[in-house]
Protein backbone atom coordinates (compact mmCIF):
# COMPACT_ATOMS: atom_id res chain seq x y z
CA UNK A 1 0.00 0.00 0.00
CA UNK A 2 1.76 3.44 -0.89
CA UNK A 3 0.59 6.66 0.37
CA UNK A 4 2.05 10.28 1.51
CA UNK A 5 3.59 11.15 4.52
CA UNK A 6 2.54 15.07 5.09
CA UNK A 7 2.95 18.12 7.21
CA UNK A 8 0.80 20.80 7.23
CA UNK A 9 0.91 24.23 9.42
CA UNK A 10 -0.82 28.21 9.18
CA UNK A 11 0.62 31.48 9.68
CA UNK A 12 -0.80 31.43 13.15
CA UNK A 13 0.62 27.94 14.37
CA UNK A 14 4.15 28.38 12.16
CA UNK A 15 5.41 31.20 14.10
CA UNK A 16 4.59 28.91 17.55
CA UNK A 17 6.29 26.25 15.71
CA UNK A 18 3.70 23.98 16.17
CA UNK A 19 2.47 21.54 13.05
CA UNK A 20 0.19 18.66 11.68
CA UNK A 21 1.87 15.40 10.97
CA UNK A 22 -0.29 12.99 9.42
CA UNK A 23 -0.48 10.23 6.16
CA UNK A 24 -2.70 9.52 3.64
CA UNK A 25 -3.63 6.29 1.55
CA UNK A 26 -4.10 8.40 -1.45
CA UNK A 27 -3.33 7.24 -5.16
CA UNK A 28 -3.79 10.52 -6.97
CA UNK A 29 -0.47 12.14 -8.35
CA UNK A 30 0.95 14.59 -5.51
CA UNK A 31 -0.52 18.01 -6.68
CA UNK A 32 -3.96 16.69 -6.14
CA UNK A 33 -3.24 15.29 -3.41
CA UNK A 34 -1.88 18.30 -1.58
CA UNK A 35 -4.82 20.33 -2.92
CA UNK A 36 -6.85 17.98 -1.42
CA UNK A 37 -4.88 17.64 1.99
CA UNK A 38 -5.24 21.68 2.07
CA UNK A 39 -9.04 22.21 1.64
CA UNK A 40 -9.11 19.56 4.00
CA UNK A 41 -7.29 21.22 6.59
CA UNK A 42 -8.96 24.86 5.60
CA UNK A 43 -11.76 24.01 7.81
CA UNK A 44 -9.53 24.15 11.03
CA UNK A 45 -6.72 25.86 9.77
CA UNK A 46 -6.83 29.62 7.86
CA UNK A 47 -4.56 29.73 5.10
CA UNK A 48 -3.39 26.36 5.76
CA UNK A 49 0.16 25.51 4.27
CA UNK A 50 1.58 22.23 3.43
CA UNK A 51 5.01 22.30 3.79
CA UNK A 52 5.98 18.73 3.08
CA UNK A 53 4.40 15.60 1.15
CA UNK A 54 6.20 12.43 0.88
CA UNK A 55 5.36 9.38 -1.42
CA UNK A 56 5.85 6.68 0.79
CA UNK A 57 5.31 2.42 0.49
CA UNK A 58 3.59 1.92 3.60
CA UNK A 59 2.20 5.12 5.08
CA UNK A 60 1.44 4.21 8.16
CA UNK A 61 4.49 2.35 9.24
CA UNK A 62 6.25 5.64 8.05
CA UNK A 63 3.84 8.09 10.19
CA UNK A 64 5.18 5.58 13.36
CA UNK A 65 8.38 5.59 12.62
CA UNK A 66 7.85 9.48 12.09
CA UNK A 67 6.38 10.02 15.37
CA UNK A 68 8.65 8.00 17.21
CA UNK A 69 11.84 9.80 15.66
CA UNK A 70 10.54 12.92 17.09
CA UNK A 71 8.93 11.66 20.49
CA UNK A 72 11.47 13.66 22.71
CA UNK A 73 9.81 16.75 20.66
């Protein structure tokens, strides 16, 4: 199963640093699926931003192994 890794912040929660990890299952080429990812996210987030989306094999064995890299943050 391949998918995208992703992460996705605002103006708001950039300057705090703070962002949205997350994966998708997705099979659409990347640009739709970050156009997708960001009207998604436009209902919590204002002028959501992704900054990062991966093609990955197995999306969510790389969102663990994502999350546990940065567990001490």
């Amino acid at each position: 199963m391949s998918g995208f890794i992703y992460c996705i912040t605002n103006s708001k929660y950039k300057i705090e640093e703070i962002y949205k990890l997350g994966y998708t299952a997705s099979k659409l080429p990347i640009d739709e699926v970050r156009n997708k990812l960001i009207k998604r996210y436009e209902t919590y987030f204002i002028d959501t931003e992704c900054i990062s989306l991966v093609k990955v094999f197995n999306p969510v064995k790389a969102e663990k192994k994502l999350f546990d890299l940065l567990d001490d943050y």
